[in-house]
C-alpha atoms as a PDB file:
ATOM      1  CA  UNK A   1      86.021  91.423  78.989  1.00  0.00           C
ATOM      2  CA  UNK A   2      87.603  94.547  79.616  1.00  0.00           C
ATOM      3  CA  UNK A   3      87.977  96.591  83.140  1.00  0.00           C
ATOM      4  CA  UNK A   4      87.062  99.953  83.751  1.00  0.00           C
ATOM      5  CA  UNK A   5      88.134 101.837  86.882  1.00  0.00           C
ATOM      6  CA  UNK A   6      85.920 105.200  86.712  1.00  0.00           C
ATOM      7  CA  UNK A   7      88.567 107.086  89.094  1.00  0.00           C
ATOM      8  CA  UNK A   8      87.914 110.812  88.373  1.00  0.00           C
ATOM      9  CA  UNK A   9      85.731 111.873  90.767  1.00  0.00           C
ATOM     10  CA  UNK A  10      87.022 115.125  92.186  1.00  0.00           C
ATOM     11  CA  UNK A  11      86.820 113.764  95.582  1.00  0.00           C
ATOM     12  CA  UNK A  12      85.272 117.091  97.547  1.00  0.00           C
ATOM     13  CA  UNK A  13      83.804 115.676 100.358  1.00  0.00           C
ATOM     14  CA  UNK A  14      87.020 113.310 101.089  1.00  0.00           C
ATOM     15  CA  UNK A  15      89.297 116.631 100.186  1.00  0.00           C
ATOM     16  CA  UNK A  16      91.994 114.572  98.987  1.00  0.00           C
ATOM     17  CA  UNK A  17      92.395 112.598  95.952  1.00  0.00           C
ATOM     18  CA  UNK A  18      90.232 109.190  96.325  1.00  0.00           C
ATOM     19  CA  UNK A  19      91.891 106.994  94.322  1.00  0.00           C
ATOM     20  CA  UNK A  20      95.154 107.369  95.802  1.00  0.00           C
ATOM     21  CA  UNK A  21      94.392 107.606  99.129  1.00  0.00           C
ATOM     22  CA  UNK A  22      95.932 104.510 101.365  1.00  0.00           C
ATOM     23  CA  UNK A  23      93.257 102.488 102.592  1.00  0.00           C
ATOM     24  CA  UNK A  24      94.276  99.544 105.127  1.00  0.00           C
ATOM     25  CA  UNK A  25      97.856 100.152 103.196  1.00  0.00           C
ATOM     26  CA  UNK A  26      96.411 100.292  99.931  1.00  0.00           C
ATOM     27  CA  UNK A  27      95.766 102.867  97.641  1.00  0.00           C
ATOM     28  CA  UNK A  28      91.761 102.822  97.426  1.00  0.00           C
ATOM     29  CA  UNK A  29      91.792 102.034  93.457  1.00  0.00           C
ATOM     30  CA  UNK A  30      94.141  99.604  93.277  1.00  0.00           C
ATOM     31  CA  UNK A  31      91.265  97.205  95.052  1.00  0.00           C
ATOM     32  CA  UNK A  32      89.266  97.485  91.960  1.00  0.00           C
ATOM     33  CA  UNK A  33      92.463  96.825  89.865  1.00  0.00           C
ATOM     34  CA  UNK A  34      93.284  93.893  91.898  1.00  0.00           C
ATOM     35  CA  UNK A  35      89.805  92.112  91.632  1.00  0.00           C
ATOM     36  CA  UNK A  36      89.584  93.639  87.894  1.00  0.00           C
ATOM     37  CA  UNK A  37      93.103  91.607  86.954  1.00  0.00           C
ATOM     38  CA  UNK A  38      91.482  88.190  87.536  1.00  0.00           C
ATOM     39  CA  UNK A  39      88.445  88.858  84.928  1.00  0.00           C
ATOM     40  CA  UNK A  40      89.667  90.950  82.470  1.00  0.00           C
ATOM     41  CA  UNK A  41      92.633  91.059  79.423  1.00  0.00           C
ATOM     42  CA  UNK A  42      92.817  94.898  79.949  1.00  0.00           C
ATOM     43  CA  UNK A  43      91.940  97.152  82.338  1.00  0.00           C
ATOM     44  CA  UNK A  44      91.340 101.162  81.792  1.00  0.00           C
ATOM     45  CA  UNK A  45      91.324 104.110  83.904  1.00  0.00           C
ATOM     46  CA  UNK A  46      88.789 106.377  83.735  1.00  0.00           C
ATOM     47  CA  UNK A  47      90.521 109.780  84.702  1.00  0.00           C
ATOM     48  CA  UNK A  48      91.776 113.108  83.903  1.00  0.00           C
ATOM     49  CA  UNK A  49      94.317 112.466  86.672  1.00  0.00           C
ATOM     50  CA  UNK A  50      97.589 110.943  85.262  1.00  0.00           C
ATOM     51  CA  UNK A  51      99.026 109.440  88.361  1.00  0.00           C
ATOM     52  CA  UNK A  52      95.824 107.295  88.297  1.00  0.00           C
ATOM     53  CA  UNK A  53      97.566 105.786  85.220  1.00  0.00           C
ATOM     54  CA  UNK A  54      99.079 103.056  87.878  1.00  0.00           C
ATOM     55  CA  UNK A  55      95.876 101.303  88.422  1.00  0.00           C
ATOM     56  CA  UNK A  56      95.402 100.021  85.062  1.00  0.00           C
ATOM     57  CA  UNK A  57      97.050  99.550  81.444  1.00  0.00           C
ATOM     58  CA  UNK A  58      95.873 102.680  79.926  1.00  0.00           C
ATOM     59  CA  UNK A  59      94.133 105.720  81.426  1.00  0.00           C
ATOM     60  CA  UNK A  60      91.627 107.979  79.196  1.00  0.00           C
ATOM     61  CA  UNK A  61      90.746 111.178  79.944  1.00  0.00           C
ATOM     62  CA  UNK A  62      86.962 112.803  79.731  1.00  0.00           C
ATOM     63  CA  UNK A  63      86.388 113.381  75.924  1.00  0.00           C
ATOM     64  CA  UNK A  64      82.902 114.763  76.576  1.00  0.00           C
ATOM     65  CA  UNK A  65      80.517 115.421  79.369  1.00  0.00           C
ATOM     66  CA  UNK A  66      81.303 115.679  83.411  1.00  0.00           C
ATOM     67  CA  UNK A  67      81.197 113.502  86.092  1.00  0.00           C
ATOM     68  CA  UNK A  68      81.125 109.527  86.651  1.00  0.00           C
ATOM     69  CA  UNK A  69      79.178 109.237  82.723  1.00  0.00           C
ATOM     70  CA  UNK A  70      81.865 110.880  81.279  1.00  0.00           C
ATOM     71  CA  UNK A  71      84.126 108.112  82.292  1.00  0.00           C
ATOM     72  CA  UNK A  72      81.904 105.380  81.667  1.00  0.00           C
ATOM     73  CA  UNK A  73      81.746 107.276  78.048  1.00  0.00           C
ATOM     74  CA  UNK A  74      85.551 107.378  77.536  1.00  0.00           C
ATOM     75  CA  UNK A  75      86.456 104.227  79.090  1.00  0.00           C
ATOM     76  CA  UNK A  76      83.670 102.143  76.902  1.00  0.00           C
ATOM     77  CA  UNK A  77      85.202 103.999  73.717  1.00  0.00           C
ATOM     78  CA  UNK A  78      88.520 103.284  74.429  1.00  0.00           C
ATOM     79  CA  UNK A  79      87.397  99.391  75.127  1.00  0.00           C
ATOM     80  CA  UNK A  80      88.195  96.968  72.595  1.00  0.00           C
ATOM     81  CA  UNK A  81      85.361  94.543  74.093  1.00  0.00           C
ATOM     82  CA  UNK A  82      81.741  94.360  73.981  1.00  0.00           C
ATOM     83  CA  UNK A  83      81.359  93.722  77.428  1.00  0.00           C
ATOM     84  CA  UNK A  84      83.435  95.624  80.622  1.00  0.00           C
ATOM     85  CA  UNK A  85      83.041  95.265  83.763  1.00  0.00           C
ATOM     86  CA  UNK A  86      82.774  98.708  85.595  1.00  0.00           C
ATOM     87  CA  UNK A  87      84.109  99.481  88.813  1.00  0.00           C
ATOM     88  CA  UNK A  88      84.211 102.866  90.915  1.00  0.00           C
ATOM     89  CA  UNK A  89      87.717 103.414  93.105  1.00  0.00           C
ATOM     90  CA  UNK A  90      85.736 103.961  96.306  1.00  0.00           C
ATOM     91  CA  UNK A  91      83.943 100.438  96.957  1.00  0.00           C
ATOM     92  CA  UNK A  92      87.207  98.184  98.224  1.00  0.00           C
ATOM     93  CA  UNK A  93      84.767  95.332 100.065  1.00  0.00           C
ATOM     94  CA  UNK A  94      83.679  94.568  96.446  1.00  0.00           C
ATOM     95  CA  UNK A  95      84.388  91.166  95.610  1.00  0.00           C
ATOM     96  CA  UNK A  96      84.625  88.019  93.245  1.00  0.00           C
ATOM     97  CA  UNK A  97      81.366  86.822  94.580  1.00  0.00           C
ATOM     98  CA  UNK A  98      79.944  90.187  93.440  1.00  0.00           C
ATOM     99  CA  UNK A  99      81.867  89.984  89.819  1.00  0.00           C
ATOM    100  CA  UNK A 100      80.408  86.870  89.397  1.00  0.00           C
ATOM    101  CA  UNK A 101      76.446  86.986  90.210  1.00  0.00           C
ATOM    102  CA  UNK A 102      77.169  89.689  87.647  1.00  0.00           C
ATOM    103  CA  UNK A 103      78.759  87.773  85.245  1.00  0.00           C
ATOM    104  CA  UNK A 104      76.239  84.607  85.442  1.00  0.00           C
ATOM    105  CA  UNK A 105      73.177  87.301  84.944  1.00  0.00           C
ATOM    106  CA  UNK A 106      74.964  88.459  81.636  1.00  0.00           C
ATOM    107  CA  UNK A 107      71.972  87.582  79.223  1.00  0.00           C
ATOM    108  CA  UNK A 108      70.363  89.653  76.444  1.00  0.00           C
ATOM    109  CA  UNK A 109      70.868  93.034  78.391  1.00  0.00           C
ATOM    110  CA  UNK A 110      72.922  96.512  77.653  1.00  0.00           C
ATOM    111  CA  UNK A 111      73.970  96.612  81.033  1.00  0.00           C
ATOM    112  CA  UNK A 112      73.603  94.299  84.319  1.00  0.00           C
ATOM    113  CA  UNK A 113      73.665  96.291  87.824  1.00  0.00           C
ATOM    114  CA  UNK A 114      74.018  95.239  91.443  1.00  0.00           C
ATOM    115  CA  UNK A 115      71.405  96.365  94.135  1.00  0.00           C
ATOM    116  CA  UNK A 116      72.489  95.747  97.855  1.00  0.00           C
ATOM    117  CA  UNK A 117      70.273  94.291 100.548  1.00  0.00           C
ATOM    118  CA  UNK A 118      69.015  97.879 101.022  1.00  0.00           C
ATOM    119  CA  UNK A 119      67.557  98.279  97.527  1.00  0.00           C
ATOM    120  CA  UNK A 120      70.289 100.617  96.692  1.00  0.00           C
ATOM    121  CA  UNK A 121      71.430 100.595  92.519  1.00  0.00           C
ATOM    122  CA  UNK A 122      75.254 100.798  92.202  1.00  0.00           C
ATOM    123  CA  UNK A 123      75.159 101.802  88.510  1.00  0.00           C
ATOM    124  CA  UNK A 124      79.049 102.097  88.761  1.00  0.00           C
ATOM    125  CA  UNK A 125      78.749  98.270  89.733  1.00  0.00           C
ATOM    126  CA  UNK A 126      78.205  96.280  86.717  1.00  0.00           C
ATOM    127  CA  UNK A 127      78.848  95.045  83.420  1.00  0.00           C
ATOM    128  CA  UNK A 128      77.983  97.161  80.022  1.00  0.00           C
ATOM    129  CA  UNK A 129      77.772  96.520  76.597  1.00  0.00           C
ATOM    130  CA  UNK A 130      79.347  98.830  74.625  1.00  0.00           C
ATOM    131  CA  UNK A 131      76.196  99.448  72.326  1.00  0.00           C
ATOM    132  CA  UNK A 132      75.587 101.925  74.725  1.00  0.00           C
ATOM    133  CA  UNK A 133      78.223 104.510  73.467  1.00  0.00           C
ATOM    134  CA  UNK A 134      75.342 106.567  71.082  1.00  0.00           C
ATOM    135  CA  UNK A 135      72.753 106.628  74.157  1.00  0.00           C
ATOM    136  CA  UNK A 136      75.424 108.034  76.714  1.00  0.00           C
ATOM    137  CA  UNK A 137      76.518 110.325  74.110  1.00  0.00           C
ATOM    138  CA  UNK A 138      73.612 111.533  73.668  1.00  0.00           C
ATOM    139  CA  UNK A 139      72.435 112.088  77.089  1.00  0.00           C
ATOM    140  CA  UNK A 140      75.951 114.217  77.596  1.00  0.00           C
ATOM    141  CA  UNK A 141      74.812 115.964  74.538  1.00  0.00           C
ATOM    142  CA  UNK A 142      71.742 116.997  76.224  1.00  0.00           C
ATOM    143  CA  UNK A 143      73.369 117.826  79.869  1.00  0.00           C
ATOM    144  CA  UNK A 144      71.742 115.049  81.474  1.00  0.00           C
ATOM    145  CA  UNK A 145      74.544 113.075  83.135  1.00  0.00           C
ATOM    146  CA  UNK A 146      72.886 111.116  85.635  1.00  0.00           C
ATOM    147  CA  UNK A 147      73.568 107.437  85.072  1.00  0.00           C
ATOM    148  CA  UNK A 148      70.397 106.310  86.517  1.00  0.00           C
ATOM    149  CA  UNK A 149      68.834 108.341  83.917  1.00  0.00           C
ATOM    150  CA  UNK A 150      70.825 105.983  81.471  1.00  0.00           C
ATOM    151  CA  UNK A 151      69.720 102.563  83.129  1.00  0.00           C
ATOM    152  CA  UNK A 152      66.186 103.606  82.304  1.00  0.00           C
ATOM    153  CA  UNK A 153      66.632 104.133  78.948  1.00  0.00           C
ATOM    154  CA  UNK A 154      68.137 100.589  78.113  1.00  0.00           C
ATOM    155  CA  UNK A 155      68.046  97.823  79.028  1.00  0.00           C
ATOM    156  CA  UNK A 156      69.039  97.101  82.245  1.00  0.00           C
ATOM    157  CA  UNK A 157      69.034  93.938  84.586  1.00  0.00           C
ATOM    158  CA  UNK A 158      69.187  94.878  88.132  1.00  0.00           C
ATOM    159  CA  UNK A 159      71.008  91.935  90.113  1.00  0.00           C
ATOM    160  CA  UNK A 160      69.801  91.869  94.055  1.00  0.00           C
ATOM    161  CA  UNK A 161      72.340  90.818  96.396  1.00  0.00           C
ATOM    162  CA  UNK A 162      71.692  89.572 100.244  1.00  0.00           C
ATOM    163  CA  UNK A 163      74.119  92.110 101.646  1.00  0.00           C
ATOM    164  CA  UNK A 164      75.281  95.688 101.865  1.00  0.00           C
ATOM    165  CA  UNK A 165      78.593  95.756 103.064  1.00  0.00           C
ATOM    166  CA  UNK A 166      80.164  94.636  99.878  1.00  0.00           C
ATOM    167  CA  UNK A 167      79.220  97.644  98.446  1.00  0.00           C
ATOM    168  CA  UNK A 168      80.182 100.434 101.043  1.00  0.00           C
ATOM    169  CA  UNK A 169      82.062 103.478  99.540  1.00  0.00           C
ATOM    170  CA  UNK A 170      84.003 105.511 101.211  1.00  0.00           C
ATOM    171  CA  UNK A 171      83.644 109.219 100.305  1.00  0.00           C
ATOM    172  CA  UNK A 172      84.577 110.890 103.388  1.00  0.00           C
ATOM    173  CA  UNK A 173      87.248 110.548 105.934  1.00  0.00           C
ATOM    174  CA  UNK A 174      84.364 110.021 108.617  1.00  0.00           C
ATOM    175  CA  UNK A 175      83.475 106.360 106.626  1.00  0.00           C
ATOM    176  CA  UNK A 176      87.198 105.798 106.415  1.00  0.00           C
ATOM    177  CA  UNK A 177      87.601 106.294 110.296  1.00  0.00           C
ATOM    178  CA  UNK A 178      84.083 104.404 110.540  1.00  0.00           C
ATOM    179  CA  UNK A 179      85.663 101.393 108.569  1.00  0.00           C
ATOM    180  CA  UNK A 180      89.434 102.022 110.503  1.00  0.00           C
ATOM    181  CA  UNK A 181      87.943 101.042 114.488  1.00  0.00           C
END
């Protein structure tokens, strides 16, 4: 499998580039690039930000679209392997326990997707297939970019998991303080 690190966010409501920002002394992206090392051959960066080009072994930029899609759009292109497992740069408390519920639920599906304890889809938590190139494409083509709007269109296995900690992000420097006491 290959990893994908979907790392251009603009980061407004954290004011301050999120990937790079020093989290418990590490930058918050390079979690995801740690746990994405033991899974995967490769691992891509999903920006339009070249000094996110650290976190993996090669960074694309947007071809199409806006937002978190667009990467997931670039970074499956740019994958050699039918199946990647995606990551955000904001979730660090995502682990190999996570990785692997996903991977042992990886059955006849375009895309498998965690759920925390509060019924919450991570869509930027999973594995794709990259069949799913021509339907994100064409959802970009038609300015709909929400991902959720994707995961109903194909098809999707949501994965339930007993806890929401794991998959805390930290957008704002109010969670970073909250996670810091």
């Amino acid at each position: 499998m290959t990893g994908i690190i979907i790392t251009g966010g603009k980061s407004q409501r954290l004011q301050k580039d999120k990937a790079t920002f020093i989290f418990n002394s590490k930058a918050l992206a390079q979690y995801s690039s740690d746990l994405l090392k033991t899974y995967c051959e490769q691992i891509i960066v999903a920006s339009n930000n070249i000094n996110h080009s650290v976190f993996g072994d090669i960074r694309v930029q947007d071809e199409i679209g806006d937002g978190p899609i667009a990467g997931l759009y670039s970074g499956l292109k740019a994958s050699s392997k039918d199946w990647n497992i995606i990551l955000p740069c904001d979730t660090p408390y995502i682990n190999d326990k996570v990785i692997d519920e996903l991977i042992s639920n990886k059955e006849d599906f375009d895309a498998i997707v965690a759920v925390d304890a509060n019924n919450k889809v991570h869509p930027l938590i999973g594995i794709y297939n990259k069949c799913v190139i021509t339907i994100i494409k064409d959802q970009i083509n038609n300015n709909r970019y929400s991902i959720m709007n994707l995961l109903e269109r194909i098809n999707t296995k949501y994965v339930k998991f007993n806890d929401s900690s794991s998959f805390k992000n930290l957008n704002t420097i109010n969670d970073i303080n909250e996670e810091t006491k």
